[in-house]
PDB file of N, CA and C in Angstrom:
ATOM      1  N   UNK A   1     128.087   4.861 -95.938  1.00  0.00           N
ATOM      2  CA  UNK A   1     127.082   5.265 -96.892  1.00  0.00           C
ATOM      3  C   UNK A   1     127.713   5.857 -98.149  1.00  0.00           C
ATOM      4  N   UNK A   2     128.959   6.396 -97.881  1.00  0.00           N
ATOM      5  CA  UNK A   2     129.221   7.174 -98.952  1.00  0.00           C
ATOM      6  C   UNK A   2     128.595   7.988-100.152  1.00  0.00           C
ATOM      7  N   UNK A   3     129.055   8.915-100.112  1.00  0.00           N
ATOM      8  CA  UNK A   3     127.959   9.788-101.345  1.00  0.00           C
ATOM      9  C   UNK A   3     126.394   9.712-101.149  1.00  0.00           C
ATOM     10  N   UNK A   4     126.009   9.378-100.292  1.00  0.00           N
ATOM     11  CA  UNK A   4     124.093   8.962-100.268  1.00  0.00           C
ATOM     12  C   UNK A   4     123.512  10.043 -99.390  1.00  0.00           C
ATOM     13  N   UNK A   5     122.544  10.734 -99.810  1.00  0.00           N
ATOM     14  CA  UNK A   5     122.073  11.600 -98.923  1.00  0.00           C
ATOM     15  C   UNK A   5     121.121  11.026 -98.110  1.00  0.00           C
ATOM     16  N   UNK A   6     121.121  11.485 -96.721  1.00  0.00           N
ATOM     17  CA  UNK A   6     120.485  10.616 -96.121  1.00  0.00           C
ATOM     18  C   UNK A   6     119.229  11.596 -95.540  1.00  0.00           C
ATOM     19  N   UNK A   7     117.780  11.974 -95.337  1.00  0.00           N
ATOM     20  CA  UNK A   7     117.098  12.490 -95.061  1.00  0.00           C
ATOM     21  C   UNK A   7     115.964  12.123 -94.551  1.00  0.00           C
ATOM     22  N   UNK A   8     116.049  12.442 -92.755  1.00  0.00           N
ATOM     23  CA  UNK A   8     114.976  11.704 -91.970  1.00  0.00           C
ATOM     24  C   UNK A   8     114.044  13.120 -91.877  1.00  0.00           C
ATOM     25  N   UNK A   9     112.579  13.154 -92.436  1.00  0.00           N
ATOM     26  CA  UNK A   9     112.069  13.602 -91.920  1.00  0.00           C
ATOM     27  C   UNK A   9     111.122  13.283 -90.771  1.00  0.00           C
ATOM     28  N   UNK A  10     111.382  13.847 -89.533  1.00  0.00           N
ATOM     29  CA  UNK A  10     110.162  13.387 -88.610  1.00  0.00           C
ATOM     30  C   UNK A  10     109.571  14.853 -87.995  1.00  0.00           C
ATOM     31  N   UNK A  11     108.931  15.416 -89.417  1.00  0.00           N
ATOM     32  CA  UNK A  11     108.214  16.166 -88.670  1.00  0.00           C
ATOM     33  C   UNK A  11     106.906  15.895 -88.193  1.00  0.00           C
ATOM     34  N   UNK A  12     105.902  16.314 -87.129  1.00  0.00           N
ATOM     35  CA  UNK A  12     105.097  15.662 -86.479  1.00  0.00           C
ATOM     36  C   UNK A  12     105.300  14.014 -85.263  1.00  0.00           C
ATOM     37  N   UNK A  13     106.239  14.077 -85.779  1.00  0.00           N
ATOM     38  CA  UNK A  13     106.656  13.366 -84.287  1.00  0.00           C
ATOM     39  C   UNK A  13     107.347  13.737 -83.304  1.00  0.00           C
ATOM     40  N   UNK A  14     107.204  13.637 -81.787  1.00  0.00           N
ATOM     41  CA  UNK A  14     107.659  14.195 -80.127  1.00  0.00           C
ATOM     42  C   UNK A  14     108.379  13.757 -79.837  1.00  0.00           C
ATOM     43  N   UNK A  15     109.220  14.061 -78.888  1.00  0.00           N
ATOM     44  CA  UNK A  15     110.448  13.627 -78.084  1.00  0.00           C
ATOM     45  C   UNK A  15     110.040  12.378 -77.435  1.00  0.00           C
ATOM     46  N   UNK A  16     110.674  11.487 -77.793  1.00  0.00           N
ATOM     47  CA  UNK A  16     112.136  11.377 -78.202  1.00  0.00           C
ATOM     48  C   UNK A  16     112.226  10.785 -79.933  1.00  0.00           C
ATOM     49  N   UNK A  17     111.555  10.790 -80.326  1.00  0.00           N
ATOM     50  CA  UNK A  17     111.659   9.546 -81.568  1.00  0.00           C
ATOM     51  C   UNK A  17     112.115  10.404 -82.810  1.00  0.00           C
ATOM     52  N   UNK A  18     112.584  11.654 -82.536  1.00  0.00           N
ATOM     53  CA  UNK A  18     113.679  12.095 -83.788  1.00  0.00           C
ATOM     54  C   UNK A  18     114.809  12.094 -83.140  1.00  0.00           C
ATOM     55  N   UNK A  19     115.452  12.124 -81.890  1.00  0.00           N
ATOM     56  CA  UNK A  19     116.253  11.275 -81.700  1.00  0.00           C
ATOM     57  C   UNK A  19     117.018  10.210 -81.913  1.00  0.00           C
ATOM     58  N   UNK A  20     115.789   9.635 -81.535  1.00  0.00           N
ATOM     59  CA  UNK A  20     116.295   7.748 -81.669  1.00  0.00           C
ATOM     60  C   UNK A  20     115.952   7.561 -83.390  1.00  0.00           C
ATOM     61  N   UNK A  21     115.544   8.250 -83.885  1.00  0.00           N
ATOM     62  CA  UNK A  21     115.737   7.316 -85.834  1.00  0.00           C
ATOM     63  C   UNK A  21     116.675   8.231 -85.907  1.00  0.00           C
ATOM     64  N   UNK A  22     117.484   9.619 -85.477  1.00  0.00           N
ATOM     65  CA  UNK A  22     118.519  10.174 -85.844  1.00  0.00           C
ATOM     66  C   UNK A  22     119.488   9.043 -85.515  1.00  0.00           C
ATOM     67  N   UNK A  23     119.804   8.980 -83.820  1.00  0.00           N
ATOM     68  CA  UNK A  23     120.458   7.461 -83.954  1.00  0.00           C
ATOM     69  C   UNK A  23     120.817   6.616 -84.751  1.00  0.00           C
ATOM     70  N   UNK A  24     119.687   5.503 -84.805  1.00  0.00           N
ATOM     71  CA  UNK A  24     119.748   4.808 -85.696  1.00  0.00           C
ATOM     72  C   UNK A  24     120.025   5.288 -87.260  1.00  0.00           C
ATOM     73  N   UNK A  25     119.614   6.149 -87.678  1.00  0.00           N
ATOM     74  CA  UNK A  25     120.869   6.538 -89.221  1.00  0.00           C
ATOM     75  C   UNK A  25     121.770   6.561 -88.715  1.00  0.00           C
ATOM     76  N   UNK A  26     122.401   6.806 -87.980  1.00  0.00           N
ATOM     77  CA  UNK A  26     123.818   7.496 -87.843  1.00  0.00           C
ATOM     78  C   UNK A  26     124.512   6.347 -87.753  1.00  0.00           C
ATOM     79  N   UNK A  27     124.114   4.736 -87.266  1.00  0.00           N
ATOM     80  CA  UNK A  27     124.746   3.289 -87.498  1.00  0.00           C
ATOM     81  C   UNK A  27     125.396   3.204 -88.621  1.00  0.00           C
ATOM     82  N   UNK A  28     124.507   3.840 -89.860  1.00  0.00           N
ATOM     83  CA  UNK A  28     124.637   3.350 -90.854  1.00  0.00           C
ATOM     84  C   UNK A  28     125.448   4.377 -91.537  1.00  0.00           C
ATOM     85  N   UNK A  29     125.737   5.295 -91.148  1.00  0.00           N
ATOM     86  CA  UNK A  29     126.795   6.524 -91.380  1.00  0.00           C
ATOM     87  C   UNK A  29     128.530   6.298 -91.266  1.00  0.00           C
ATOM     88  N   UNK A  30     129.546   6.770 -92.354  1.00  0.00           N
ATOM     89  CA  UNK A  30     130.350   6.765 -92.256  1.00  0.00           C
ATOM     90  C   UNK A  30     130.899   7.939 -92.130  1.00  0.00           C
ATOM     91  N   UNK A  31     132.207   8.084 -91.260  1.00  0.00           N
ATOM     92  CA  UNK A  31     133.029   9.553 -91.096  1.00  0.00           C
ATOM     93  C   UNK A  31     133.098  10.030 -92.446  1.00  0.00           C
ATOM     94  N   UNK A  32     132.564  11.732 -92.217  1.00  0.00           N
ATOM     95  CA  UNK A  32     132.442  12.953 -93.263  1.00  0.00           C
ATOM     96  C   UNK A  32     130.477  12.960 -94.160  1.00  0.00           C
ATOM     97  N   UNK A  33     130.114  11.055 -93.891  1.00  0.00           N
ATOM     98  CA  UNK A  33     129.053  11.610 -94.411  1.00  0.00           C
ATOM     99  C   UNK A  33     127.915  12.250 -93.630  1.00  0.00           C
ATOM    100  N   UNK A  34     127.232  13.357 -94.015  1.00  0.00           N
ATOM    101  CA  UNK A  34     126.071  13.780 -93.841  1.00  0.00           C
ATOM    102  C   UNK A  34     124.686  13.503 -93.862  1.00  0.00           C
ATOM    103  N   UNK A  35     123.811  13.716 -92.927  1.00  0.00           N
ATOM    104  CA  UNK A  35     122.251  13.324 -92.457  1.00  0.00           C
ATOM    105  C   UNK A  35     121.917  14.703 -92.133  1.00  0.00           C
ATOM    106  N   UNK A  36     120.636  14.510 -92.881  1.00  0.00           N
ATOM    107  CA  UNK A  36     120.019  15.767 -92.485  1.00  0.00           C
ATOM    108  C   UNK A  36     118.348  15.281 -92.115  1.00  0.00           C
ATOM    109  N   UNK A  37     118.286  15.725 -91.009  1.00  0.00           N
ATOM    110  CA  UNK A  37     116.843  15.835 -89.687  1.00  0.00           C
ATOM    111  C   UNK A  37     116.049  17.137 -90.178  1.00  0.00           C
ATOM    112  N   UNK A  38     114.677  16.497 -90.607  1.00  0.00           N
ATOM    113  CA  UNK A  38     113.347  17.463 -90.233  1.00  0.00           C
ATOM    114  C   UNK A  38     112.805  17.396 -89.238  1.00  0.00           C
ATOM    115  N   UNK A  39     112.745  18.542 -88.122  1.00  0.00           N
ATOM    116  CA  UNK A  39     112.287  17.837 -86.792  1.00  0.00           C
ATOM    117  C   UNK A  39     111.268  19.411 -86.459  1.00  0.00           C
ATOM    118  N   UNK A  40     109.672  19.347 -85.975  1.00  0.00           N
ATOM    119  CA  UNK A  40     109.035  20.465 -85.780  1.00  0.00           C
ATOM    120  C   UNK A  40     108.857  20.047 -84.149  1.00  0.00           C
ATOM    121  N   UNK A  41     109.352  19.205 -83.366  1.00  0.00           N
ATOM    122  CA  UNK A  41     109.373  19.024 -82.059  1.00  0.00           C
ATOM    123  C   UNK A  41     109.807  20.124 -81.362  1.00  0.00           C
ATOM    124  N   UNK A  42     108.925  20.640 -80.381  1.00  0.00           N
ATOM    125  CA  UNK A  42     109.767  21.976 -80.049  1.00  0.00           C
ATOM    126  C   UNK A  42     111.266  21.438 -78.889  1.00  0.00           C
ATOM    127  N   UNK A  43     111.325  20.612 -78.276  1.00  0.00           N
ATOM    128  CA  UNK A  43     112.530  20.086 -77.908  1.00  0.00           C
ATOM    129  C   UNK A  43     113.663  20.136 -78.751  1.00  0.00           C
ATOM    130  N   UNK A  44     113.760  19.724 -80.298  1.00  0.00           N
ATOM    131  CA  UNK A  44     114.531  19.256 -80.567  1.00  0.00           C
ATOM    132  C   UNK A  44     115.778  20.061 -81.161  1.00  0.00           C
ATOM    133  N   UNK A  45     115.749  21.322 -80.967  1.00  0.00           N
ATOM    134  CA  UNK A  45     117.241  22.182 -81.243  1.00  0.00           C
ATOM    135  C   UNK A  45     117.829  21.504 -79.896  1.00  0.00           C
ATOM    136  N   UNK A  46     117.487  21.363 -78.757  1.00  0.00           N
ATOM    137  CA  UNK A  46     117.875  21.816 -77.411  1.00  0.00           C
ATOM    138  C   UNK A  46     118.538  19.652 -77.615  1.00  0.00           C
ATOM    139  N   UNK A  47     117.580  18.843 -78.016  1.00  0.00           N
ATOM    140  CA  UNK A  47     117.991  17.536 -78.149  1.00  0.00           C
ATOM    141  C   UNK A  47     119.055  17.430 -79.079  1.00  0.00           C
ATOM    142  N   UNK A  48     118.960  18.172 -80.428  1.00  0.00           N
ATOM    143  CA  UNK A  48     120.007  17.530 -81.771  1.00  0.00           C
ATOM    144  C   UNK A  48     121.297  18.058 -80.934  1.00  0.00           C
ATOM    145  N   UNK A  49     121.576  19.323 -80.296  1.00  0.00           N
ATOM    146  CA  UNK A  49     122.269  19.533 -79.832  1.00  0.00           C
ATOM    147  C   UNK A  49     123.550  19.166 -78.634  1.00  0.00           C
ATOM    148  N   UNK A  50     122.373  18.297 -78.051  1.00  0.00           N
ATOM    149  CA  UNK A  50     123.280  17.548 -76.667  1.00  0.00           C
ATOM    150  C   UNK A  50     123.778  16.493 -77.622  1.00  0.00           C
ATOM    151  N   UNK A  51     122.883  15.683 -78.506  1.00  0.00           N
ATOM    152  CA  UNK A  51     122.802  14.680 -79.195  1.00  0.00           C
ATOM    153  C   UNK A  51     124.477  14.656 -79.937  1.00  0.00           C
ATOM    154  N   UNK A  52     124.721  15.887 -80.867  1.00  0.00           N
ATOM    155  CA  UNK A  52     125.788  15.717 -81.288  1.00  0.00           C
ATOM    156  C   UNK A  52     126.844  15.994 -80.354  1.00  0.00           C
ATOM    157  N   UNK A  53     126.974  17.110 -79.342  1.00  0.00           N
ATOM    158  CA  UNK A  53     128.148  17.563 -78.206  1.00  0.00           C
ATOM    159  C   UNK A  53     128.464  15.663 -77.632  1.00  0.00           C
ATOM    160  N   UNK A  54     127.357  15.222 -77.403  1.00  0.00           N
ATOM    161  CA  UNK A  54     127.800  14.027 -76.505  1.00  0.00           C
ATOM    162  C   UNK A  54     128.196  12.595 -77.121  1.00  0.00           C
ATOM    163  N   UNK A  55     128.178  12.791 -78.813  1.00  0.00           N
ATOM    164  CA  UNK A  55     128.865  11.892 -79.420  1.00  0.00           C
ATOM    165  C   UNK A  55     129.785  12.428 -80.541  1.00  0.00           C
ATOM    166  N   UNK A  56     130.674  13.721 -79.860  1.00  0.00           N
ATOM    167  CA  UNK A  56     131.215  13.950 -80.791  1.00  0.00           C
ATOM    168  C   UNK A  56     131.004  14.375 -82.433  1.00  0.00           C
ATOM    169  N   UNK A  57     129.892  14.491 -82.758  1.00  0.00           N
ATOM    170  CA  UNK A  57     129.246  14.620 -84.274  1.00  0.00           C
ATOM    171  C   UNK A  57     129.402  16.595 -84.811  1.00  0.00           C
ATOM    172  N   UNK A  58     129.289  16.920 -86.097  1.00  0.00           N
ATOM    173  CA  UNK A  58     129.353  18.143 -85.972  1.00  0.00           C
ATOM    174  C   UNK A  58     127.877  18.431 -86.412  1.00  0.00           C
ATOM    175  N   UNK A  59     127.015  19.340 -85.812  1.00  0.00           N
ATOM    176  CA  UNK A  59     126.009  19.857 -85.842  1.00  0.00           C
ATOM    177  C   UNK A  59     126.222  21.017 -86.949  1.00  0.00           C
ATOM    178  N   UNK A  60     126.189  20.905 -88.917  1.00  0.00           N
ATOM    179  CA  UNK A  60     126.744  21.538 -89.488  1.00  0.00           C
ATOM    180  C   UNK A  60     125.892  22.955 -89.723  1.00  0.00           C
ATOM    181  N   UNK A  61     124.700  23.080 -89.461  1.00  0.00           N
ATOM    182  CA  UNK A  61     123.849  23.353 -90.093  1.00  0.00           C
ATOM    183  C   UNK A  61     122.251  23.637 -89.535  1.00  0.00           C
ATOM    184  N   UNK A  62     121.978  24.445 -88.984  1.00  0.00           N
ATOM    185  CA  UNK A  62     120.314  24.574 -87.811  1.00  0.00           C
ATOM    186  C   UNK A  62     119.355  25.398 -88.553  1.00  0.00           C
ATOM    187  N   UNK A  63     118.366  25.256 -89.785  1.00  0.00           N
ATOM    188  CA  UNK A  63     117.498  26.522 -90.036  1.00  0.00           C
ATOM    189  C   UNK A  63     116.204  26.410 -90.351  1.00  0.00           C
ATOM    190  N   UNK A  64     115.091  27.041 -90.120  1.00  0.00           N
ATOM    191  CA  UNK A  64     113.619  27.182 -90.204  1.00  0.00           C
ATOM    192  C   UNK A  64     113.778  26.488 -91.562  1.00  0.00           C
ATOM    193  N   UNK A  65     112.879  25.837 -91.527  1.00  0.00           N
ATOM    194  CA  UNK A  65     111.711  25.345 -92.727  1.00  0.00           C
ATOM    195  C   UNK A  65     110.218  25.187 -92.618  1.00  0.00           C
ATOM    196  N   UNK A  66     109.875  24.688 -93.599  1.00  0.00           N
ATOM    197  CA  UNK A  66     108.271  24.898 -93.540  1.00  0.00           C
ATOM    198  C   UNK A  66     107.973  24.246 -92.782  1.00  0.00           C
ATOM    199  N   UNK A  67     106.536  24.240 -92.118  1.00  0.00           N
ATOM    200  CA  UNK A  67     105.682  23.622 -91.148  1.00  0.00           C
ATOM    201  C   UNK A  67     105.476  21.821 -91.483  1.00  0.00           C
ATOM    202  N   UNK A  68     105.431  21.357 -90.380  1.00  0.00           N
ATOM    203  CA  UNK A  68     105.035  19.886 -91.205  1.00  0.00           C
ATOM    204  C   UNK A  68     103.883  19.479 -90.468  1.00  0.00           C
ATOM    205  N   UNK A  69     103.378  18.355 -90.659  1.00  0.00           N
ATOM    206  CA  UNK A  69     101.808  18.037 -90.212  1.00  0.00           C
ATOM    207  C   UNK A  69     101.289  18.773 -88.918  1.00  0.00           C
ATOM    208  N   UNK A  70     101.936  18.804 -88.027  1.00  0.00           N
ATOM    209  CA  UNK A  70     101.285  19.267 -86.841  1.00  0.00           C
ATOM    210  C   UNK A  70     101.375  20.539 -87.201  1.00  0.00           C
ATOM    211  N   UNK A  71     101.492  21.420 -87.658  1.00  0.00           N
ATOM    212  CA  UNK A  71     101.662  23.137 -88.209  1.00  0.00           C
ATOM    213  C   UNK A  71     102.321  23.495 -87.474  1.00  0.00           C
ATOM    214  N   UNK A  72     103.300  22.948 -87.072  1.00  0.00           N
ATOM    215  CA  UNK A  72     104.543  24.275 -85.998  1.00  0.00           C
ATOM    216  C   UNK A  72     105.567  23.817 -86.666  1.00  0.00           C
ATOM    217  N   UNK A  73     106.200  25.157 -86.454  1.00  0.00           N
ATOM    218  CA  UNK A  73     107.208  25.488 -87.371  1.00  0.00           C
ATOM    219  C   UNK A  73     108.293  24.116 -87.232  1.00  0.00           C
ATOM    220  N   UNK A  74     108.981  24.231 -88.328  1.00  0.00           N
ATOM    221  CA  UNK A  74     110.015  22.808 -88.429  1.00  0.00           C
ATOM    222  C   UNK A  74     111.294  23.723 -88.751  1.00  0.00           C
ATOM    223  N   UNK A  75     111.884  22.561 -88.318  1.00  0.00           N
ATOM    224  CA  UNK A  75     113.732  22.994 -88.419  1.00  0.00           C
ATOM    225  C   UNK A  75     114.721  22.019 -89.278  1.00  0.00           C
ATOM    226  N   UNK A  76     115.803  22.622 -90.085  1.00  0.00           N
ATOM    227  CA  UNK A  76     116.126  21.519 -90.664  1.00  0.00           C
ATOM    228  C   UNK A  76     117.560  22.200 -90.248  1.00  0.00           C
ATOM    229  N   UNK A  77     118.058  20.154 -89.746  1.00  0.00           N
ATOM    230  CA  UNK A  77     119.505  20.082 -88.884  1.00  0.00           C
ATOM    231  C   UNK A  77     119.993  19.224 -89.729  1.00  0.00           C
ATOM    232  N   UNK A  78     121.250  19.824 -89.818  1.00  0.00           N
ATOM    233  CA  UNK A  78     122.524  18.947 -91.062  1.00  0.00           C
ATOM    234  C   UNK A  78     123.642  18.848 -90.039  1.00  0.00           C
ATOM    235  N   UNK A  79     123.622  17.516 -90.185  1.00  0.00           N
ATOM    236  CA  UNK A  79     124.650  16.991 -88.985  1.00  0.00           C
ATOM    237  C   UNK A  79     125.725  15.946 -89.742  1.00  0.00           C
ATOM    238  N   UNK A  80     126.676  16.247 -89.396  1.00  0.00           N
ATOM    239  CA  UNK A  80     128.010  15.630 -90.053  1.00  0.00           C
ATOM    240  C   UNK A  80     128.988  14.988 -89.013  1.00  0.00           C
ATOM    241  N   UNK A  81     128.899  13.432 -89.519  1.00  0.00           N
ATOM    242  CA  UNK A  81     129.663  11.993 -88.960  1.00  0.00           C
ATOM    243  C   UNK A  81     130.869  12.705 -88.713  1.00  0.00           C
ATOM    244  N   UNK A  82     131.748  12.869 -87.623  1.00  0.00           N
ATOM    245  CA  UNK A  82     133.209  13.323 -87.366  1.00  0.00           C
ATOM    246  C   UNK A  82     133.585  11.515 -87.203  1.00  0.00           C
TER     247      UNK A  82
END
């Protein structure tokens, strides 16, 4: 991707499907570049987390943001291609 910011928001969508489109960006990701996940799933600290430990990725970045459609709180995860 180089230089391209890449930004999936899926807030209002459930486990698993910020997962799997985190996934799928990450195909299209090269080592050092960065993706950053809107995810208000309450799973998904506990998912981005295994997600990067189990492919090696660095999880750069975990912090509150605003609410997205479903009104519970959202999180924004900056995760960096090792």
């Amino acid at each position: 991707m180089a230089d391209e910011r890449v930004v999936l928001d899926c807030r209002g969508q459930l486990c698993p499907l910020p997962i799997i489109e985190l996934g799928k960006a990450f195909l299209r990701t090269l080592p050092g570049d960065e993706l950053t996940l809107l995810a208000d799933d309450p799973g998904a600290a506990a998912d981005v987390a295994a997600w990067c430990r189990l492919r090696g990725q660095l999880l750069v970045e975990q912090s509150p943001t605003a609410a997205g459609p479903s009104g519970r709180p959202a999180t924004v995860y900056r995760i960096r291609h090792s």
